[in-house]
N, C-alpha and C. Protein backbone atom coordinates (compact mmCIF):
# COMPACT_ATOMS: atom_id res chain seq x y z
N UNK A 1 6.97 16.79 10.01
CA UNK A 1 5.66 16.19 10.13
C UNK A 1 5.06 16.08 8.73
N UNK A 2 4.36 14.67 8.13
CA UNK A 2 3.43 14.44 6.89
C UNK A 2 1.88 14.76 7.08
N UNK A 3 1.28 15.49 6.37
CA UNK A 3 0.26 15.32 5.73
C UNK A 3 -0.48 13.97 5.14
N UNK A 4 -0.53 12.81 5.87
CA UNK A 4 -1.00 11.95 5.18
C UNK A 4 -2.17 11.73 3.83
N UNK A 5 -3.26 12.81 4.68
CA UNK A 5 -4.39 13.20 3.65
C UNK A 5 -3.82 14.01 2.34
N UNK A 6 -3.12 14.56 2.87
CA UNK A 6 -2.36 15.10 1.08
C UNK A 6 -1.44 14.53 0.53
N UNK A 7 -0.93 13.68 1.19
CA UNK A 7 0.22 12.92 0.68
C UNK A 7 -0.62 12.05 -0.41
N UNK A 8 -1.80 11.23 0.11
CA UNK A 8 -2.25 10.35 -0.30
C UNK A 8 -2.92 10.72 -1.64
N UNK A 9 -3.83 12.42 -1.37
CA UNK A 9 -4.46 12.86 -2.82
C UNK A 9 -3.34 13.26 -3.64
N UNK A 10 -2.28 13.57 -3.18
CA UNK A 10 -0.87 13.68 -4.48
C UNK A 10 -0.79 12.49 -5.24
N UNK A 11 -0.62 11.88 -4.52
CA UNK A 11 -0.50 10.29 -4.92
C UNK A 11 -1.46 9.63 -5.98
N UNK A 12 -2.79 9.64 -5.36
CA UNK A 12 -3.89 9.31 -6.48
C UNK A 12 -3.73 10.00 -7.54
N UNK A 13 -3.26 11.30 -7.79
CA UNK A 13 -3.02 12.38 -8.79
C UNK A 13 -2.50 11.89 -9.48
N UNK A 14 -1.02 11.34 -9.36
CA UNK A 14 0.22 11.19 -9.84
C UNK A 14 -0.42 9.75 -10.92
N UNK A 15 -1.27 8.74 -9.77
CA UNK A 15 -0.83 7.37 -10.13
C UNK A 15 -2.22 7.27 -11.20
N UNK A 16 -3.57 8.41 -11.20
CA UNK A 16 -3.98 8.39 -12.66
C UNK A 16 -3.16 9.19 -13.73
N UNK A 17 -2.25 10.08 -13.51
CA UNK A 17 -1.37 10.26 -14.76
C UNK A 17 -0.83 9.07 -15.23
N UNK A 18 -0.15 8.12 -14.36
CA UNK A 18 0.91 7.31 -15.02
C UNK A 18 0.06 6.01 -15.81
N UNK A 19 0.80 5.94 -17.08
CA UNK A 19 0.42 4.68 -17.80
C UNK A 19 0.20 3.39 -16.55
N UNK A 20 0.84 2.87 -15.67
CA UNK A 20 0.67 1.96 -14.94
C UNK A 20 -0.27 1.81 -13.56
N UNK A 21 -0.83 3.06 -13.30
CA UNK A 21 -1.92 3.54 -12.65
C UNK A 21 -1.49 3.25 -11.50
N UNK A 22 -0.10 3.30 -11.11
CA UNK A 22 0.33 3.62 -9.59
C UNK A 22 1.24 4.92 -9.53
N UNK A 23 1.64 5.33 -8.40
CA UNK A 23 2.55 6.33 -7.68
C UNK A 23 2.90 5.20 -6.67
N UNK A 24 4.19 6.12 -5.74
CA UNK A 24 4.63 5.62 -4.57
C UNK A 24 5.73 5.98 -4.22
N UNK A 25 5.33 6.74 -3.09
CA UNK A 25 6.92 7.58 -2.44
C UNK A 25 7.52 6.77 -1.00
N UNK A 26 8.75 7.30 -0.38
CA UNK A 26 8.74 7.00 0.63
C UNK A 26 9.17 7.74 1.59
N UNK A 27 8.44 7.80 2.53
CA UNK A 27 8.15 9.08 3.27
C UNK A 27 9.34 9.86 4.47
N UNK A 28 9.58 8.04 5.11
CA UNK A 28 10.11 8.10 6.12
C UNK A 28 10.90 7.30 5.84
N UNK A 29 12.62 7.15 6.76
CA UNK A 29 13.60 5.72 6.80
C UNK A 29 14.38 6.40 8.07
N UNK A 30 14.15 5.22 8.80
CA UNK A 30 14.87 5.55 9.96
C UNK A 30 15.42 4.41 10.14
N UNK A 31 16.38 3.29 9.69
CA UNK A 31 16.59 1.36 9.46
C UNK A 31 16.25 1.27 10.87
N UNK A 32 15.98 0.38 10.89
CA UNK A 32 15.37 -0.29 9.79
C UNK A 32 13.58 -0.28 9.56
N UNK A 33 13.49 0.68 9.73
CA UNK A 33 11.98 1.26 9.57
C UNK A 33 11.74 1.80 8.28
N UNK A 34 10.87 1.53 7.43
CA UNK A 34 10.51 2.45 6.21
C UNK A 34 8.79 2.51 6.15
N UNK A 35 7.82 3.41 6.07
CA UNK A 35 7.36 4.16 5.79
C UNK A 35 6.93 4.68 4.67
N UNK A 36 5.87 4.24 3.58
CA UNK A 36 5.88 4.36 2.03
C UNK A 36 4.15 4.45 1.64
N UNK A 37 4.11 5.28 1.04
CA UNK A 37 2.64 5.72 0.52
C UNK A 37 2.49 5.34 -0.95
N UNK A 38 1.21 4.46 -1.19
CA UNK A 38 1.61 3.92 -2.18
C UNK A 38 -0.25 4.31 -2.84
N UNK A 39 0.02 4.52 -4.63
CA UNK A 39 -1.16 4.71 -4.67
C UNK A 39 -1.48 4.29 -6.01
N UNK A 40 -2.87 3.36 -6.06
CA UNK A 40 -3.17 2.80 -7.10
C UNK A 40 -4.33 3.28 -7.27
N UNK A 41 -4.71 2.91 -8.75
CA UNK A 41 -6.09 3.69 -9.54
C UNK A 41 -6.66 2.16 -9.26
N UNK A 42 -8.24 2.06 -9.59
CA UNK A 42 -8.80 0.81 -9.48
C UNK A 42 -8.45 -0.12 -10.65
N UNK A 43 -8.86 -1.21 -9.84
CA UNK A 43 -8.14 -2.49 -10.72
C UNK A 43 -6.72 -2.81 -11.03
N UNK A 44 -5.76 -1.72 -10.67
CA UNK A 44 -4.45 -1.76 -10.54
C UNK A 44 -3.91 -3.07 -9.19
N UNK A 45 -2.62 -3.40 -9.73
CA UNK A 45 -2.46 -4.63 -8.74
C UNK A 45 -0.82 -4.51 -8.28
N UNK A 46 -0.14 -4.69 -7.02
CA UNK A 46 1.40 -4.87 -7.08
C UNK A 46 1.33 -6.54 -7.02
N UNK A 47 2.26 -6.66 -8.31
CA UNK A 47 2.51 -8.42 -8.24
C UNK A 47 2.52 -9.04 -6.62
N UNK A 48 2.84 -10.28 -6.84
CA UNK A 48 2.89 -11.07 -5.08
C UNK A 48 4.28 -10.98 -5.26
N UNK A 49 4.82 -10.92 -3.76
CA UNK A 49 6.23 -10.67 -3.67
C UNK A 49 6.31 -11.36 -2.56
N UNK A 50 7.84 -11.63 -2.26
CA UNK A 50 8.26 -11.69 -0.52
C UNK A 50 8.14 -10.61 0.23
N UNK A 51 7.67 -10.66 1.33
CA UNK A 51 7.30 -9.41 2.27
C UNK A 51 8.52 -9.13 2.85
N UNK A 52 8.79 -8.44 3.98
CA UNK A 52 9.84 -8.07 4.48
C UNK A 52 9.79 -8.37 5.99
N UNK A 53 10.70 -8.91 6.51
CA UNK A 53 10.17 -9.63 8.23
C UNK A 53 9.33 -9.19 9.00
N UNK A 54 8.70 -7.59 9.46
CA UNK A 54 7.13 -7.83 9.77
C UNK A 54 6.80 -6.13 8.66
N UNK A 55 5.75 -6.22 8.58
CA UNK A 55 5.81 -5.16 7.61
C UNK A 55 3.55 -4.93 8.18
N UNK A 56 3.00 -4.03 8.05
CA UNK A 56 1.68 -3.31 7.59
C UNK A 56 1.37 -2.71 6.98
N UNK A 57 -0.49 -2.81 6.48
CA UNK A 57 -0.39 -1.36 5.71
C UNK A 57 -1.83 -1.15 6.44
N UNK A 58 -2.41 0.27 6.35
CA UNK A 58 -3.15 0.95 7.07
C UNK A 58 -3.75 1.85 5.55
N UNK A 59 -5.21 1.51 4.85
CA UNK A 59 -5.62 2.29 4.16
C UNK A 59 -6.15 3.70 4.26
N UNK A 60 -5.57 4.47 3.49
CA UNK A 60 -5.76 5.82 3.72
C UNK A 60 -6.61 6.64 2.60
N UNK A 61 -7.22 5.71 1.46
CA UNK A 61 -8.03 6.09 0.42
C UNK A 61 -8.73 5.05 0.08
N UNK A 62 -10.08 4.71 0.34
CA UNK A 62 -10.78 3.72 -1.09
C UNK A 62 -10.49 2.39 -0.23
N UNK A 63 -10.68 1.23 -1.17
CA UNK A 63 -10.48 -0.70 -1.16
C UNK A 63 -9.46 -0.98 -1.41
N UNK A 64 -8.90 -1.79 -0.75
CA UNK A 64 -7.38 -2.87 -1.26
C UNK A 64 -8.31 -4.64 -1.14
N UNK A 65 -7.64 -4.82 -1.80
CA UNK A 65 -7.40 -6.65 -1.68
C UNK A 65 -6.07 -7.17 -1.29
N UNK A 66 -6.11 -7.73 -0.11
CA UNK A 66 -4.57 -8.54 -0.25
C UNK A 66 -4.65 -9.98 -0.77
N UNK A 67 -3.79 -10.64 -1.47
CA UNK A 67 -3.90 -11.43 -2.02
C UNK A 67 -3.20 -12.89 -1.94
N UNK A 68 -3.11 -13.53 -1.85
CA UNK A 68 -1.93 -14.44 -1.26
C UNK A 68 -2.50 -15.93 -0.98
N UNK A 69 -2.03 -17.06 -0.72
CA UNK A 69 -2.45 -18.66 -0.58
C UNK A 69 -3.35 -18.59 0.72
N UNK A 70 -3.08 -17.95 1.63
CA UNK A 70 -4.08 -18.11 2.66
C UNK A 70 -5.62 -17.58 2.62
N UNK A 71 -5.52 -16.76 1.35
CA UNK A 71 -7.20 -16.16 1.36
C UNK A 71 -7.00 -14.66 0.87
N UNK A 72 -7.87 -14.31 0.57
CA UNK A 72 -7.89 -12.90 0.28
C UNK A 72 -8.38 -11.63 1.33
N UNK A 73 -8.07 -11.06 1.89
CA UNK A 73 -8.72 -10.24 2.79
C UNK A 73 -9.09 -8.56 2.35
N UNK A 74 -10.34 -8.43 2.43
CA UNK A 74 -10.81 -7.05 1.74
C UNK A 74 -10.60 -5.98 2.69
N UNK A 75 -9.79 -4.88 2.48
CA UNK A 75 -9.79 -3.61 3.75
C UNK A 75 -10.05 -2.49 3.08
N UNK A 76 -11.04 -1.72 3.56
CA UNK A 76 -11.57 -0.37 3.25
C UNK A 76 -10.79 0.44 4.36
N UNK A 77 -11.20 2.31 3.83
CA UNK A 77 -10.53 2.97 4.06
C UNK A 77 -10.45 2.84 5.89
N UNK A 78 -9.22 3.46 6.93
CA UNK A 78 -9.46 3.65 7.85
C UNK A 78 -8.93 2.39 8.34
N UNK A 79 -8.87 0.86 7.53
CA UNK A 79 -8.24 -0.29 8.27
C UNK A 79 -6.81 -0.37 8.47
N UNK A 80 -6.49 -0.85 9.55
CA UNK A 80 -4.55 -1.47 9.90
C UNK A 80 -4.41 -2.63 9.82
N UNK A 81 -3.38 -3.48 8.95
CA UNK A 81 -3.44 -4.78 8.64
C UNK A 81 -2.33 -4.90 9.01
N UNK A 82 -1.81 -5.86 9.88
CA UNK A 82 -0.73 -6.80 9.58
C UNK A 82 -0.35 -7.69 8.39
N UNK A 83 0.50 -6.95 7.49
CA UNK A 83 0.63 -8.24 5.96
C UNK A 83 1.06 -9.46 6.61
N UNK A 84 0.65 -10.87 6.18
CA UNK A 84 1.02 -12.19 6.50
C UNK A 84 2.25 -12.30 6.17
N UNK A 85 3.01 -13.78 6.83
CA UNK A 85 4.16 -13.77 6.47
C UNK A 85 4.33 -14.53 5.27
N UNK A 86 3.64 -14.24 4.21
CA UNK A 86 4.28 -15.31 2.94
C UNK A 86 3.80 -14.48 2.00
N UNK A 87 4.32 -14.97 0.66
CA UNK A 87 4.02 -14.24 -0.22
C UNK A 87 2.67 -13.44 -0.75
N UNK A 88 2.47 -12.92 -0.99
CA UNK A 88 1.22 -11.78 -1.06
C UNK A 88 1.04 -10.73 -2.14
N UNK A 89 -0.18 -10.07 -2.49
CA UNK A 89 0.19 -9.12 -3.85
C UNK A 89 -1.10 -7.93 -3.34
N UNK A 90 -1.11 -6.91 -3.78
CA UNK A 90 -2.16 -5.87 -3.53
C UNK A 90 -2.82 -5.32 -4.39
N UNK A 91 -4.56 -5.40 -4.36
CA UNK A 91 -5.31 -5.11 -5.58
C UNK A 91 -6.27 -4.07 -5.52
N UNK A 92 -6.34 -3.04 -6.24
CA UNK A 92 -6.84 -1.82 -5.84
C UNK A 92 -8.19 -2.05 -6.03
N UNK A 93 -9.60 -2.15 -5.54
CA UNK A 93 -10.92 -2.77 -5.87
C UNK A 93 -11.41 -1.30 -6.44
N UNK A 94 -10.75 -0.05 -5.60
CA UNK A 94 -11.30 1.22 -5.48
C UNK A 94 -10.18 1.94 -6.02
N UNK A 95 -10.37 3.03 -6.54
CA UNK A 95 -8.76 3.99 -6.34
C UNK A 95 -8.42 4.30 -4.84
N UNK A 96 -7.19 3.98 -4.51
CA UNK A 96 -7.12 3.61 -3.46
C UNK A 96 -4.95 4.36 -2.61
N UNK A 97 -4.94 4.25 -1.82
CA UNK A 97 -3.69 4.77 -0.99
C UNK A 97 -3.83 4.19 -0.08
N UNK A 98 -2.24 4.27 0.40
CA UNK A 98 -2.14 3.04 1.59
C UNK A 98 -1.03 3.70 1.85
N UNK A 99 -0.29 3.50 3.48
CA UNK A 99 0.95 3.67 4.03
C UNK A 99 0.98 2.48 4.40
N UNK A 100 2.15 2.07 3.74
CA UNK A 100 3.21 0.94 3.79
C UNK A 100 4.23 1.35 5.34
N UNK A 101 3.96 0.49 5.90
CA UNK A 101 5.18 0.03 7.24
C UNK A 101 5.96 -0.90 7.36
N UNK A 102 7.36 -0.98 6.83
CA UNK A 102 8.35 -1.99 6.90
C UNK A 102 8.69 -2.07 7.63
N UNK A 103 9.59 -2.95 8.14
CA UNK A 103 11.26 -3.64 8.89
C UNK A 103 11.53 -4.47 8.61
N UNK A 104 12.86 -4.18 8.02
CA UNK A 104 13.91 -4.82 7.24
C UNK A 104 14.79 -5.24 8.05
N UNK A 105 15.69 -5.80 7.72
CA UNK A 105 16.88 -6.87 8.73
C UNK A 105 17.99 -5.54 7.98
């Protein structure tokens, strides 16, 4: 069993040490399921990428921005998002943690 709430303040810990003002572990893998806590300081961003065939994230610290051609959508702490299916990027408004929910092919 995880600690999410501590997982997440490890995380913020880690990701103001690092020059790039993220952390990010992964918690769980069961395939094709993955499970990943990810944690950015504010104003920190993960480039836009291809997503993975359905994937969420559920904030567990602070503001995210998702970012992407369809619009931007703002989620504070406590929200569950379905990521869209097209390319997309994540922007920390707040210092901020998130659990990442994949499935992969």
């Amino acid at each position: 069993m995880y600690d999410l709430n501590d997982i997440a303040e490890e995380h913020l810990k880690a990701a103001h040490a690092d020059e790039h003002g993220r952390s990010a572990n992964l918690i769980l893998r069961d395939p094709p399921l993955r499970q990943t806590v990810i944690a950015l300081t504010a104003g920190t961003a993960l480039d836009e990428h291809t997503p993975p065939p359905a994937s969420s994230i559920q904030v567990l610290r602070g503001v995210v921005k998702v970012t992407g051609p369809s619009g931007d959508k703002e989620l504070t702490m406590g929200a569950l998002y379905l990521m869209p299916h097209e390319r997309h990027g994540l922007k920390a408004v707040t210092d901020a943690a998130v659990l990442l929910t994949a499935v992969n092919d």
